[in-house]
N, C-alpha and C. Protein backbone atom coordinates (compact mmCIF):
# COMPACT_ATOMS: atom_id res chain seq x y z
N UNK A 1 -25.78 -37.46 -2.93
CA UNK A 1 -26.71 -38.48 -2.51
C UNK A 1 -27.53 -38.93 -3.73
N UNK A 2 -27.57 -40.07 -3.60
CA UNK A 2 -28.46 -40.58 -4.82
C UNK A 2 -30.02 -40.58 -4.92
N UNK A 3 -30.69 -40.86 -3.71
CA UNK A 3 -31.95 -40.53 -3.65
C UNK A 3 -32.64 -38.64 -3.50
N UNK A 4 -33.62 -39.28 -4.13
CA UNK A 4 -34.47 -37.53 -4.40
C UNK A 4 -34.97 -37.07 -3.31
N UNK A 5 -34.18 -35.89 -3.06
CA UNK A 5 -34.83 -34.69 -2.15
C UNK A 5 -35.83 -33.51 -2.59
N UNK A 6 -36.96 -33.46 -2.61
CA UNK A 6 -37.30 -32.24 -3.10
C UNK A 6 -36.78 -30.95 -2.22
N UNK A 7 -36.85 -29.99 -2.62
CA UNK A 7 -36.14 -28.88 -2.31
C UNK A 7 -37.88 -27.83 -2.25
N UNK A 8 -37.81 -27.43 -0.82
CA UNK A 8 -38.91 -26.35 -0.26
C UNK A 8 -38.02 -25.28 0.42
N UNK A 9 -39.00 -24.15 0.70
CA UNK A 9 -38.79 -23.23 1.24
C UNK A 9 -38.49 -23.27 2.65
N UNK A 10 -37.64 -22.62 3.46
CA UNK A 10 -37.18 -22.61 5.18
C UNK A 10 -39.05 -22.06 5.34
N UNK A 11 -39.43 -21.49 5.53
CA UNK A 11 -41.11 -21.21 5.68
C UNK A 11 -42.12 -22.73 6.01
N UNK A 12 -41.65 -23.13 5.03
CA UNK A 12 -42.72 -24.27 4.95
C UNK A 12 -42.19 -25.25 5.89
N UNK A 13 -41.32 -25.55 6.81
CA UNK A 13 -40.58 -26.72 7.64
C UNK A 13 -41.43 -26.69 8.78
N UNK A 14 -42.50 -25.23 9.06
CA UNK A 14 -42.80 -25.06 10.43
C UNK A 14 -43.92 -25.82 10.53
N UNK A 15 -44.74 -26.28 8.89
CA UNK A 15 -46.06 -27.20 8.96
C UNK A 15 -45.74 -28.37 8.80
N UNK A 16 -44.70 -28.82 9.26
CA UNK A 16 -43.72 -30.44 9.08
C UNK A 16 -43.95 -30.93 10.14
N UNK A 17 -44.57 -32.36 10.60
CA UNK A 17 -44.37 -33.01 11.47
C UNK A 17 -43.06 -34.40 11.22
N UNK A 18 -42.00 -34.13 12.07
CA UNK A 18 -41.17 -34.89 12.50
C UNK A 18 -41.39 -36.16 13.30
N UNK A 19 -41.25 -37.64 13.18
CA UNK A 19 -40.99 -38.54 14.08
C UNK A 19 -40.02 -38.70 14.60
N UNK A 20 -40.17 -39.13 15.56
CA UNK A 20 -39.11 -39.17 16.44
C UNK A 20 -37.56 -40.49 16.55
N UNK A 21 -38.31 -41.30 15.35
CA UNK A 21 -36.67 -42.23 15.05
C UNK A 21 -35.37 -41.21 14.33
N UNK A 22 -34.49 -42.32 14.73
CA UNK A 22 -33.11 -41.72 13.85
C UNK A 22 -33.38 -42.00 12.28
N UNK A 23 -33.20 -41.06 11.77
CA UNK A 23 -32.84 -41.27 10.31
C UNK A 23 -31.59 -42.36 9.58
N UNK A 24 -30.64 -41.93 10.64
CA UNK A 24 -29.01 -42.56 10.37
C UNK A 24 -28.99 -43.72 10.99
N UNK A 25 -28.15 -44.94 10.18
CA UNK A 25 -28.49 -46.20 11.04
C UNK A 25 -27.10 -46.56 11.30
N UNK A 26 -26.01 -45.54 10.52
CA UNK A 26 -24.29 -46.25 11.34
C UNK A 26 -23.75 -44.87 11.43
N UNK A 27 -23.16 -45.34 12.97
CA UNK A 27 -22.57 -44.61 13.72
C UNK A 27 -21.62 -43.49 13.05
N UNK A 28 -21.00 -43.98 12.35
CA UNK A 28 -19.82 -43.32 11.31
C UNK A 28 -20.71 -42.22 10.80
N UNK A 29 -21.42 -42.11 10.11
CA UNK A 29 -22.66 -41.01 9.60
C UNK A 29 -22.89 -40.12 10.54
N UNK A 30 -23.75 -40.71 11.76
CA UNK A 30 -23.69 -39.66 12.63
C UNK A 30 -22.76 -38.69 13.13
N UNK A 31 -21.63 -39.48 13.21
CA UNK A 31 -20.61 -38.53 13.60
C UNK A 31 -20.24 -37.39 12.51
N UNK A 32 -20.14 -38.34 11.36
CA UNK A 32 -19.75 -36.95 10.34
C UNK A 32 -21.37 -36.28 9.87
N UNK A 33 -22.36 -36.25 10.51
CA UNK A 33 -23.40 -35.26 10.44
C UNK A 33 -22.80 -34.45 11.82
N UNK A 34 -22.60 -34.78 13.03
CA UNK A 34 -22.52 -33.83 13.96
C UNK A 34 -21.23 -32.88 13.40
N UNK A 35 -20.28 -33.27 13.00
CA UNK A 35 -18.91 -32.42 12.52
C UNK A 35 -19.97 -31.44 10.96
N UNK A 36 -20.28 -31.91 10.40
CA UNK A 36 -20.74 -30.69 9.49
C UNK A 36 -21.68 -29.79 10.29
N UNK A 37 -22.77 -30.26 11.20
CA UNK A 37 -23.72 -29.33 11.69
C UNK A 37 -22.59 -28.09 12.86
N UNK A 38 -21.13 -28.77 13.26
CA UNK A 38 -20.92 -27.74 13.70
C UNK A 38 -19.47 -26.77 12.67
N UNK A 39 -19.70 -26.94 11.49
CA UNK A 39 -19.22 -26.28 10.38
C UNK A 39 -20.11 -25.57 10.07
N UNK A 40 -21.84 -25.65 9.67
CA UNK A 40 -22.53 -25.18 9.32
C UNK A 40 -22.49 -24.03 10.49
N UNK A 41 -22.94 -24.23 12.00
CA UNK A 41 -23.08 -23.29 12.59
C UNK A 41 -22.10 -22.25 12.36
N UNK A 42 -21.13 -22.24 12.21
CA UNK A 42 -19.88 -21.70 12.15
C UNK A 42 -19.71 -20.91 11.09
N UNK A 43 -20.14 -21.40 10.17
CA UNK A 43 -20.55 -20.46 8.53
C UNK A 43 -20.98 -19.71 8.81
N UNK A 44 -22.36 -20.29 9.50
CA UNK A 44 -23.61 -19.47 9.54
C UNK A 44 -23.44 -18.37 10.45
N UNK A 45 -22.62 -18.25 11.59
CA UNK A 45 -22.51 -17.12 12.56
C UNK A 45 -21.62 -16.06 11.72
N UNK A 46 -20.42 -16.78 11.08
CA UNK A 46 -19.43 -15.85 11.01
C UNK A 46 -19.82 -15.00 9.67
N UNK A 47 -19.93 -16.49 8.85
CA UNK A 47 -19.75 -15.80 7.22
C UNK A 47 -21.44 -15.58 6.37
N UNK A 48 -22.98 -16.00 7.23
CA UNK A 48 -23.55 -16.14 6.92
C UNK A 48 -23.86 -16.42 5.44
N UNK A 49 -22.89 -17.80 5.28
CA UNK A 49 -23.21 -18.77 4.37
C UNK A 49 -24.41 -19.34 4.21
N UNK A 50 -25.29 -19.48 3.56
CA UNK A 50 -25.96 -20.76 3.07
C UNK A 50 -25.81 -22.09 2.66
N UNK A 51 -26.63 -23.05 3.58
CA UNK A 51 -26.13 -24.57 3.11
C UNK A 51 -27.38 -25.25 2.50
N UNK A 52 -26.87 -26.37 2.64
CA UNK A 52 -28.00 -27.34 2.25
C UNK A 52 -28.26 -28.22 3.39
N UNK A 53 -29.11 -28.52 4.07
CA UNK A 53 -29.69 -29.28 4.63
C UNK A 53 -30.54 -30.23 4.28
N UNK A 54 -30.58 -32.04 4.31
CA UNK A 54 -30.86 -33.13 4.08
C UNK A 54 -31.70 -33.69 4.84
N UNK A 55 -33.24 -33.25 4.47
CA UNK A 55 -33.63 -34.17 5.89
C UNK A 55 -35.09 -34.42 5.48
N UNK A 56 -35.45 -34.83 6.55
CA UNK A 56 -36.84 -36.41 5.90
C UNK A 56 -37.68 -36.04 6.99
N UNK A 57 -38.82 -35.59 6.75
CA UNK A 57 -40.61 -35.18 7.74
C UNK A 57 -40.86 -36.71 7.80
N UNK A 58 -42.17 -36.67 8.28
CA UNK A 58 -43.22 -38.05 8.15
C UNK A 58 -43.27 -38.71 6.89
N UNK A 59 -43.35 -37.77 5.66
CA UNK A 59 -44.17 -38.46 4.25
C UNK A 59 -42.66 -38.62 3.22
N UNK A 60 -41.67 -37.33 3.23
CA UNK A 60 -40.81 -37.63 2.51
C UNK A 60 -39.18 -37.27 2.97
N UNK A 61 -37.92 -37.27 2.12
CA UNK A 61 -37.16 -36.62 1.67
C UNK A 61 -37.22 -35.11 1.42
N UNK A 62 -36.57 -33.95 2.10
CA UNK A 62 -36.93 -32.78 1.61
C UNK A 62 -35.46 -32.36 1.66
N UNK A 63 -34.78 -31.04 0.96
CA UNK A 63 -33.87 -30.15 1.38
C UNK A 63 -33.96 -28.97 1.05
N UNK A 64 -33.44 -28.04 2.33
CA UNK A 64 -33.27 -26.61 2.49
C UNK A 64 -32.49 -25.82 2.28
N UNK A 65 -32.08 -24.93 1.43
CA UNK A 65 -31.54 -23.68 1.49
C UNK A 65 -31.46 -22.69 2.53
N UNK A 66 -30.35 -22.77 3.54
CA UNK A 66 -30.62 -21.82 4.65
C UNK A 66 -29.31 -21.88 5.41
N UNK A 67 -29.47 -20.25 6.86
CA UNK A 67 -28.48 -20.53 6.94
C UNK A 67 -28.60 -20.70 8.31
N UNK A 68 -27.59 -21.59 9.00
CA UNK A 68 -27.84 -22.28 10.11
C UNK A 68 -27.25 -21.33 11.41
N UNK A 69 -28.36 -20.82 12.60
CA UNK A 69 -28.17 -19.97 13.43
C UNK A 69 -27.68 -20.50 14.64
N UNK A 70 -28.17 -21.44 14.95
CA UNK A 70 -27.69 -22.24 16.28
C UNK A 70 -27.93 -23.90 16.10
N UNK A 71 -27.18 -24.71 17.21
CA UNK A 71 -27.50 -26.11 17.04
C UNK A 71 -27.54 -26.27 18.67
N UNK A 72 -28.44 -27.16 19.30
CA UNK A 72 -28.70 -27.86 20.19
C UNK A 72 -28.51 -29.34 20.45
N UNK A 73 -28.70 -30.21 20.84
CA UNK A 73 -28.19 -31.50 21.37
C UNK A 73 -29.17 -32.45 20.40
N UNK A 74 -30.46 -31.89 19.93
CA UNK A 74 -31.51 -32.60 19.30
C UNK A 74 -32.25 -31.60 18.37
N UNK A 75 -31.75 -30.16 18.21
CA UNK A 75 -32.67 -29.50 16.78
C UNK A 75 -31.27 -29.04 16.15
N UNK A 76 -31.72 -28.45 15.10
CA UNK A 76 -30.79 -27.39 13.78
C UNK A 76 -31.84 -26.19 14.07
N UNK A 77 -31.14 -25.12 14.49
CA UNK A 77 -31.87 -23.72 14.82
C UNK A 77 -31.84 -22.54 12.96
N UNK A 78 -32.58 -22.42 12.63
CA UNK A 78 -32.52 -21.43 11.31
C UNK A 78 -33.59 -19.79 11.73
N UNK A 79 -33.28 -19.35 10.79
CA UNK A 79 -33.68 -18.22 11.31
C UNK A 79 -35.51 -17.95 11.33
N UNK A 80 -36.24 -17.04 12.38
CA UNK A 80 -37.14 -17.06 12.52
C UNK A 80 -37.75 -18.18 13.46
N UNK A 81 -36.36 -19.07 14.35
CA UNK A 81 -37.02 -19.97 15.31
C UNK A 81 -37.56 -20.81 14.57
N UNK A 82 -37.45 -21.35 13.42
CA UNK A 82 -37.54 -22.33 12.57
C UNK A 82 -36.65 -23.84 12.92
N UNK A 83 -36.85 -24.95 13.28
CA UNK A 83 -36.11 -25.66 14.05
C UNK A 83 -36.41 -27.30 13.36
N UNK A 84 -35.33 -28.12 12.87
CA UNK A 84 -35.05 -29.11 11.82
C UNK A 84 -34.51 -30.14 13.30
N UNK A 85 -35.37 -31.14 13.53
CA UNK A 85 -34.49 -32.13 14.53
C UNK A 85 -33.28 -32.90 13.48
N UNK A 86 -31.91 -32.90 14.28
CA UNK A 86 -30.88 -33.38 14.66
C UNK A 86 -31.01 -34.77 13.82
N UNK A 87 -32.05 -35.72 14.26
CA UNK A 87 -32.01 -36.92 13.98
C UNK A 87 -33.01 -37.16 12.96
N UNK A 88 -33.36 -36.18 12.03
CA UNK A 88 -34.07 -36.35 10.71
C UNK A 88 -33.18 -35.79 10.00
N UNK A 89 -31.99 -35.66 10.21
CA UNK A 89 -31.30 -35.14 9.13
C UNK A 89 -30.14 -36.04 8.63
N UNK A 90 -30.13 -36.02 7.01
CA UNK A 90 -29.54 -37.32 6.49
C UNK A 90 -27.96 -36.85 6.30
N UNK A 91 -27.89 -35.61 5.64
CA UNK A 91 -26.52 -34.57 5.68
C UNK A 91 -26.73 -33.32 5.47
N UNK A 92 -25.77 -32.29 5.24
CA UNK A 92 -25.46 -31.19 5.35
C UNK A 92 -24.50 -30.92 4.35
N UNK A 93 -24.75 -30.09 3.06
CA UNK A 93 -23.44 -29.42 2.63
C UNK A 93 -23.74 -28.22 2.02
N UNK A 94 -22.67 -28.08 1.23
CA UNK A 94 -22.50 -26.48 0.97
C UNK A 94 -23.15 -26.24 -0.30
């Protein structure tokens, strides 16, 4: 990705306020965000991989180092009940 993500700690996501628009504005994206988030889960159960996670609070661009425990219909579950909505997230990789 060409634009700047700063890179924080999984800790610090829990003092993040999220809005509630989509981040992603074509369909094609979304879909290939839902196919990595359920690769990530899949890492994350079996091989407890670490990824990268792409995703945008209120004020900026941020990404995470972590590894992904569960996914729901509208969050990214990480460990400690730490929880990244679905639709602030720009991508996912390794």
């Amino acid at each position: 990705m060409t634009t700047t993500f700063e890179k924080i700690e999984k800790e610090v996501i829990e003092t993040l306020k999220f809005p509630h628009n989509e981040v992603l504005t074509d369909d094609h994206l979304i879909k290939e965000r839902d196919t990595e988030l359920s690769r990530a889960l899949a890492l994350g159960n079996l091989e407890h991989t670490k990824i990268k996670i792409y995703f945008e609070d209120d004020k900026s661009r941020k990404l995470v180092e972590t590894t992904v425990w569960g996914v729901t219909d509208k969050r990214v579950i990480l460990k400690q009940g730490v929880v990244i909505p679905i639709n602030r997230v720009h991508k996912i990789s390794l």
